[in-house]
Protein backbone atom coordinates (compact mmCIF):
# COMPACT_ATOMS: atom_id res chain seq x y z
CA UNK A 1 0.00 0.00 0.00
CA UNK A 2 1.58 3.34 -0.85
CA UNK A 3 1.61 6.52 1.49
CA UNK A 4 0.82 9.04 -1.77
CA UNK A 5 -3.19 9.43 -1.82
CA UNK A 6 -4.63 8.76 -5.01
CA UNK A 7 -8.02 10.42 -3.82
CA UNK A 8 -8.53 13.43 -2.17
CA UNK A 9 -11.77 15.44 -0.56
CA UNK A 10 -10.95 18.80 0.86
CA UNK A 11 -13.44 20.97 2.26
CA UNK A 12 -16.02 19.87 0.27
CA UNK A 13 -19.60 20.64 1.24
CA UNK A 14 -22.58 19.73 -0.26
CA UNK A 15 -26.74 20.04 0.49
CA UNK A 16 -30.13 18.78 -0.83
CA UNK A 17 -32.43 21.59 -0.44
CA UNK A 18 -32.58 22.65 3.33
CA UNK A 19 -30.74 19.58 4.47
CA UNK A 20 -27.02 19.95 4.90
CA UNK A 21 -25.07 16.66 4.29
CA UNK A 22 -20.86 18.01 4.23
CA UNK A 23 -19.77 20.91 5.58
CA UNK A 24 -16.10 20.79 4.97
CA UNK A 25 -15.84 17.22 4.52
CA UNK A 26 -11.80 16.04 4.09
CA UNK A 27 -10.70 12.29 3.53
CA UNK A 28 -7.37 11.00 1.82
CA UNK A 29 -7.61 7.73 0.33
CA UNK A 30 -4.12 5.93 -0.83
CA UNK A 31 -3.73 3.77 -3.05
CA UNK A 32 -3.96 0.16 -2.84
CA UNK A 33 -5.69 0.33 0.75
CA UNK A 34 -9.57 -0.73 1.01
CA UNK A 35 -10.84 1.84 3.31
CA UNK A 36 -14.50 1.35 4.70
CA UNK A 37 -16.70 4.39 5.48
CA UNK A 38 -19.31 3.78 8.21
CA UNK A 39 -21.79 6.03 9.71
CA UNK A 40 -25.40 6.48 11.11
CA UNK A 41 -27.87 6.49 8.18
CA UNK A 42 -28.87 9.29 6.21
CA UNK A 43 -25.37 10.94 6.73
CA UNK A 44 -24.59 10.59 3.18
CA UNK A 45 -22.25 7.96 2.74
CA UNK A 46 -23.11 7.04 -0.79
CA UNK A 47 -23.00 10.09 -1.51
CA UNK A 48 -19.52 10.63 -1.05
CA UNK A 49 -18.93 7.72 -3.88
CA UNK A 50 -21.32 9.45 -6.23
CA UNK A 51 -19.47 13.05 -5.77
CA UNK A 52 -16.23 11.35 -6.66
CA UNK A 53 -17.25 9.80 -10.04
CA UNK A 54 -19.38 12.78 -10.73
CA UNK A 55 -22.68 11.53 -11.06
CA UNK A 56 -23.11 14.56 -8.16
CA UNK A 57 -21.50 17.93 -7.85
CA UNK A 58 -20.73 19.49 -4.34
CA UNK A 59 -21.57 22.96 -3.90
CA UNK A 60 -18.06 23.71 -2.62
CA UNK A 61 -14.49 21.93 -2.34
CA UNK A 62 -12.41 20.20 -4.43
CA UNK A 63 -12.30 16.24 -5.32
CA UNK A 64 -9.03 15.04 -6.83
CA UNK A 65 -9.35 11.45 -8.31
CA UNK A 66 -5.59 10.34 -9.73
CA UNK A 67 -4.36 14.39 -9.75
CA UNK A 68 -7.54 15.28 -11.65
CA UNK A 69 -9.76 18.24 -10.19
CA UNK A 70 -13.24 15.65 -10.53
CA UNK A 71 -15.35 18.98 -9.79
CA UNK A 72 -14.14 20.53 -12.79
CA UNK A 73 -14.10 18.12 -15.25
CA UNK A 74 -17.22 17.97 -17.68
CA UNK A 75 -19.59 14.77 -18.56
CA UNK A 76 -16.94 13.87 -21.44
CA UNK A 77 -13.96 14.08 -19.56
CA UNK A 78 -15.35 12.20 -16.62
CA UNK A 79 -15.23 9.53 -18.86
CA UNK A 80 -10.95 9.27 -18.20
CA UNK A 81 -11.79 8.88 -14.48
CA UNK A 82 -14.47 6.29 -15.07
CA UNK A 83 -12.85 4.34 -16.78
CA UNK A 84 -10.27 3.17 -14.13
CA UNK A 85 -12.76 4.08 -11.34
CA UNK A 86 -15.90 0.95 -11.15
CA UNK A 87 -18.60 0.98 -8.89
CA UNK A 88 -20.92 -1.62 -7.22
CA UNK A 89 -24.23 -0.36 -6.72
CA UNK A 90 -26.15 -1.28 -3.64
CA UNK A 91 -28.88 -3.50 -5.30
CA UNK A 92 -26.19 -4.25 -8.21
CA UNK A 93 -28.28 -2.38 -10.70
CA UNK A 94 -28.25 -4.93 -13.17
CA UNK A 95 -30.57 -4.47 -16.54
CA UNK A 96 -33.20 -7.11 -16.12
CA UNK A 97 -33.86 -7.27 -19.93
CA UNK A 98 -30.13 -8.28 -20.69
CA UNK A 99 -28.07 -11.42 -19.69
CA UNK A 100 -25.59 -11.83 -17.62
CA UNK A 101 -22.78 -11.52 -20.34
CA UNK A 102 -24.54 -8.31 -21.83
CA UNK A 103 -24.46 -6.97 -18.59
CA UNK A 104 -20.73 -7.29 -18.20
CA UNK A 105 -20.32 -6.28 -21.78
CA UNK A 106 -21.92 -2.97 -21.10
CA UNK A 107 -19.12 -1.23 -19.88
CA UNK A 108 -16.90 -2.71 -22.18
CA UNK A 109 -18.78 -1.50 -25.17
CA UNK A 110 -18.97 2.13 -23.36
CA UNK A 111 -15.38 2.28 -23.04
CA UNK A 112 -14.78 0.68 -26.76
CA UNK A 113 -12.72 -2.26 -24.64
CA UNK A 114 -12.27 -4.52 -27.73
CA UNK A 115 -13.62 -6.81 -30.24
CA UNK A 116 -16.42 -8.88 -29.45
CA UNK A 117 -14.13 -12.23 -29.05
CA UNK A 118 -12.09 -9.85 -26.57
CA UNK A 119 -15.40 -9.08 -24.60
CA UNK A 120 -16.34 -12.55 -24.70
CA UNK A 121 -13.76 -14.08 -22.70
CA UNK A 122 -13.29 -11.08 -20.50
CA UNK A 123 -17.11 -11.57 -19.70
CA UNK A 124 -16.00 -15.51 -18.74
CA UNK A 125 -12.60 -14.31 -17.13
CA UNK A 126 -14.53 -11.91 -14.21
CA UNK A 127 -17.30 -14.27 -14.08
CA UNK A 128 -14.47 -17.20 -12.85
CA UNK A 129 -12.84 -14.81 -10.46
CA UNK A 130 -16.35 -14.32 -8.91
CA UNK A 131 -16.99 -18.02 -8.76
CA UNK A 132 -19.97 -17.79 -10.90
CA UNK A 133 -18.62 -19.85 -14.58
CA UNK A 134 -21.00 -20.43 -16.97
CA UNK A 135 -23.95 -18.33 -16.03
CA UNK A 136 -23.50 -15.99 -19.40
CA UNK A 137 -27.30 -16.85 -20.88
CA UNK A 138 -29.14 -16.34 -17.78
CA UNK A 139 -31.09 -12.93 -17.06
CA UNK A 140 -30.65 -11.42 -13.27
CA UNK A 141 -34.37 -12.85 -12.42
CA UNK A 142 -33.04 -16.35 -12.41
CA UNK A 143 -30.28 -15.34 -9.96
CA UNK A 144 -30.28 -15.35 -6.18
CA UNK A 145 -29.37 -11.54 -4.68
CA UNK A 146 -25.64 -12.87 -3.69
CA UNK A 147 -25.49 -14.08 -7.47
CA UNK A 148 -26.67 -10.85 -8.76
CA UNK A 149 -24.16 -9.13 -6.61
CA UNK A 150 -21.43 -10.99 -7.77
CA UNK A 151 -22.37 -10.41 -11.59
CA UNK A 152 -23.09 -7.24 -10.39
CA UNK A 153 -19.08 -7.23 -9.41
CA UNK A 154 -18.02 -9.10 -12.42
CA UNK A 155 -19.30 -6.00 -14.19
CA UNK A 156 -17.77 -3.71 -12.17
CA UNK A 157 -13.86 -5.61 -12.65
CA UNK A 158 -14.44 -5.77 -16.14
CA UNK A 159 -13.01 -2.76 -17.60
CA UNK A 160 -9.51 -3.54 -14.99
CA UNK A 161 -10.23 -0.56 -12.56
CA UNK A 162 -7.63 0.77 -10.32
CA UNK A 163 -10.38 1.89 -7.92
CA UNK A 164 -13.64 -0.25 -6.97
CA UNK A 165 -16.13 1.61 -4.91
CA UNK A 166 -18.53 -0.37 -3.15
CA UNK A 167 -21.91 1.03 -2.05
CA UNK A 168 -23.80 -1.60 0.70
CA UNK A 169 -22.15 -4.58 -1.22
CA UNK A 170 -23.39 -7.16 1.77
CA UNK A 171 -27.07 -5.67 2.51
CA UNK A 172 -29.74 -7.55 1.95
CA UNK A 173 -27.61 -11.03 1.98
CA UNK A 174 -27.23 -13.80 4.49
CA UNK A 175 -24.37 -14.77 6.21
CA UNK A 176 -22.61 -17.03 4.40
CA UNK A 177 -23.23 -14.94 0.89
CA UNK A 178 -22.49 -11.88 3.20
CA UNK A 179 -18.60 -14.27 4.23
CA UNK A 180 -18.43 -14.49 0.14
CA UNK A 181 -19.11 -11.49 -0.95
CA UNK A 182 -16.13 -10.23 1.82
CA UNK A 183 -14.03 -12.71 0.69
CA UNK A 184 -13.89 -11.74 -2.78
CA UNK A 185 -13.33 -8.12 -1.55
CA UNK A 186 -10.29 -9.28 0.03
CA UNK A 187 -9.43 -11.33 -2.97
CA UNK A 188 -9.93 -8.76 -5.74
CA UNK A 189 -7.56 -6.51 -4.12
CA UNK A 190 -4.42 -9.05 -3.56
CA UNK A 191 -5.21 -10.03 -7.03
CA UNK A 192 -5.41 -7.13 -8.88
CA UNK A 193 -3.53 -4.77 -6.55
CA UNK A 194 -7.07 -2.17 -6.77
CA UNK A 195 -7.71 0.44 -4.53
CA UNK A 196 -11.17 -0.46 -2.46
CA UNK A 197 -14.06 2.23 -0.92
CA UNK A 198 -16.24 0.48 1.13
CA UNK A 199 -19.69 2.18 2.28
CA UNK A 200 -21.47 -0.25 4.76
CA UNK A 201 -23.33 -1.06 7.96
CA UNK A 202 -21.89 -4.33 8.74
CA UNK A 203 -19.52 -4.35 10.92
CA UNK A 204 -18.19 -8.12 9.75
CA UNK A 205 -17.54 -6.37 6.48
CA UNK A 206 -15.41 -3.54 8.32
CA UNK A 207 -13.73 -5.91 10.46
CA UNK A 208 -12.74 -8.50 7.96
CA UNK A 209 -11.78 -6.48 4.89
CA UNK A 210 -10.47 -2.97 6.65
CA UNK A 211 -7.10 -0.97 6.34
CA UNK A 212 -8.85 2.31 7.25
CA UNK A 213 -12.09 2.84 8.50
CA UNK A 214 -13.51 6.36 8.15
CA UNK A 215 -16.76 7.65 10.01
CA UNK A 216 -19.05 10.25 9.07
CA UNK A 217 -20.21 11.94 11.76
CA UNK A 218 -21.54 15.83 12.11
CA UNK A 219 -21.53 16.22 8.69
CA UNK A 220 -17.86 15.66 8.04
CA UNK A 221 -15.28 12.76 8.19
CA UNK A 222 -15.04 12.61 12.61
CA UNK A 223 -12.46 10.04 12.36
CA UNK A 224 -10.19 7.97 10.11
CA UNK A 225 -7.78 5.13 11.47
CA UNK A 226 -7.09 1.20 11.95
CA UNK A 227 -9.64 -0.81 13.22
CA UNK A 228 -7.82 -1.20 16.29
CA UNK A 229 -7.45 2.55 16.36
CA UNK A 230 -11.40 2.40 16.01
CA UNK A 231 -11.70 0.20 18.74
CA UNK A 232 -9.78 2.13 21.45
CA UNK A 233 -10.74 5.55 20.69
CA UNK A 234 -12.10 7.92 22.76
CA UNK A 235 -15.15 8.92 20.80
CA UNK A 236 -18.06 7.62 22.30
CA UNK A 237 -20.46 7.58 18.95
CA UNK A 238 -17.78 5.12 16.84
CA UNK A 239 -17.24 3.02 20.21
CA UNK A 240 -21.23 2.86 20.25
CA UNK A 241 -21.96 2.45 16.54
CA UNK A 242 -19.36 -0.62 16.51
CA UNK A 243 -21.02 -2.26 19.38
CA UNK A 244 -24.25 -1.46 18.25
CA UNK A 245 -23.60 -2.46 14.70
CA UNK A 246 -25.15 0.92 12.69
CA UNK A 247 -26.61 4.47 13.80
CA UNK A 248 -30.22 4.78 13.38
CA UNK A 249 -31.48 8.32 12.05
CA UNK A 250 -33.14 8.15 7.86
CA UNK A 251 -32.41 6.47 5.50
CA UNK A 252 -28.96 6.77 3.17
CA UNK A 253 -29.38 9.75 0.14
């Protein structure tokens, strides 16, 4: 893991209406870490990951993404930065009209990846490092919600990100498909050396897959560190939230 951050918020701030969400929000990420951010719901932890590809703009602040200013960047040139950056969605957003290998081919055929023999066995290569061979014809109704998060993933490694943001990747899943899904996290980034942002409430998922941890908390990042840093700090809302398992206010924006 190097020390240089390829990510950077500083003093970003942004709002929905009347409802503040940052004020002043600053987080380094480095590269090659997985870093988890955790937090009472509605606090705006997906948000963070859509600000950084740009699918949201902050009213203030700066977001660097691999020395690129993402806040001033338009549509077409966020294209560079989404191309090495992937992101799993929380319910995989998967097109229900397309199979499984159209699905993974989707980004591929965004980012002009190759020929269609190329995206072929690509779409079998991520499906084997998911542990799902073979499943190319079927259409995401025929798959269980751990499957579709794991083709859901497969789509995501396609296009051979350096930078895989996750948004709730075990929610919704039992344990043991909650154990797999955290065990390909952990396996993804020995294996292809990415860089991994990790928004959830499970504190399994924190524990077993964490470098950093990083909690929102009063509208800005209230505390970055190990997990055992997490553990022994003298801030009683992380101490509670990681007995307690989550915060409880609304729902995530």
């Amino acid at each position: 893991m190097s020390d240089a951050p390829i990510i950077r918020f500083r003093g970003v701030s942004k709002r929905f209406g009347p409802k503040i969400v940052y004020e002043s929000l600053d987080l380094d990420i480095h590269s090659g870490e997985t870093l988890t951010i955790i937090g009472g719901s509605g606090m705006g932890k997906s948000v963070m990951l859509k600000l950084l590809i740009g699918l949201m703009r902050p009213e203030s602040g700066t977001i660097e993404c691999f020395g690129e200013e993402v806040t001033r960047l338009s549509e077409k040139e966020l294209l560079r930065i989404r191309s090495r950056v992937a992101m799993l969605f929380q319910g995989a957003a998967l097109f229900d009209s397309m199979s499984v290998a159209d699905n993974i081919k989707y980004p591929l055929v965004e980012h002009k990846w190759g020929t269609q023999a190329e995206m072929d066995k690509r779409v079998s290569e991520v499906l084997d490092m998911v542990d799902m061979p073979g499943v190319e014809r079927l259409k995401p109704s025929e798959l269980s919600g751990g499957m579709r998060k794991r083709v859901g993933l497969a789509r995501a490694i396609a296009i051979q990100p350096e930078v895989i943001l996750y948004d709730e990747p075990t929610t919704g899943l039992d344990p043991i498909n909650v154990r797999r899904i955290n065990t390909l996290i952990l396996s993804l980034q020995e294996r292809l050396g990415v860089t991994s942002v990790v928004v959830t409430h499970d504190m399994d998922t924190v524990f077993t897959v964490t470098n950093r941890l990083a909690m929102v908390y009063g509208r800005k990042i209230a505390f970055v560190g190990t997990p055992d840093e997490a553990r022994n700090a003298d801030f009683r809302y992380l101490r509670e939230f990681i007995q307690g398992g989550r915060g409880t206010l609304h729902e995530d924006l």
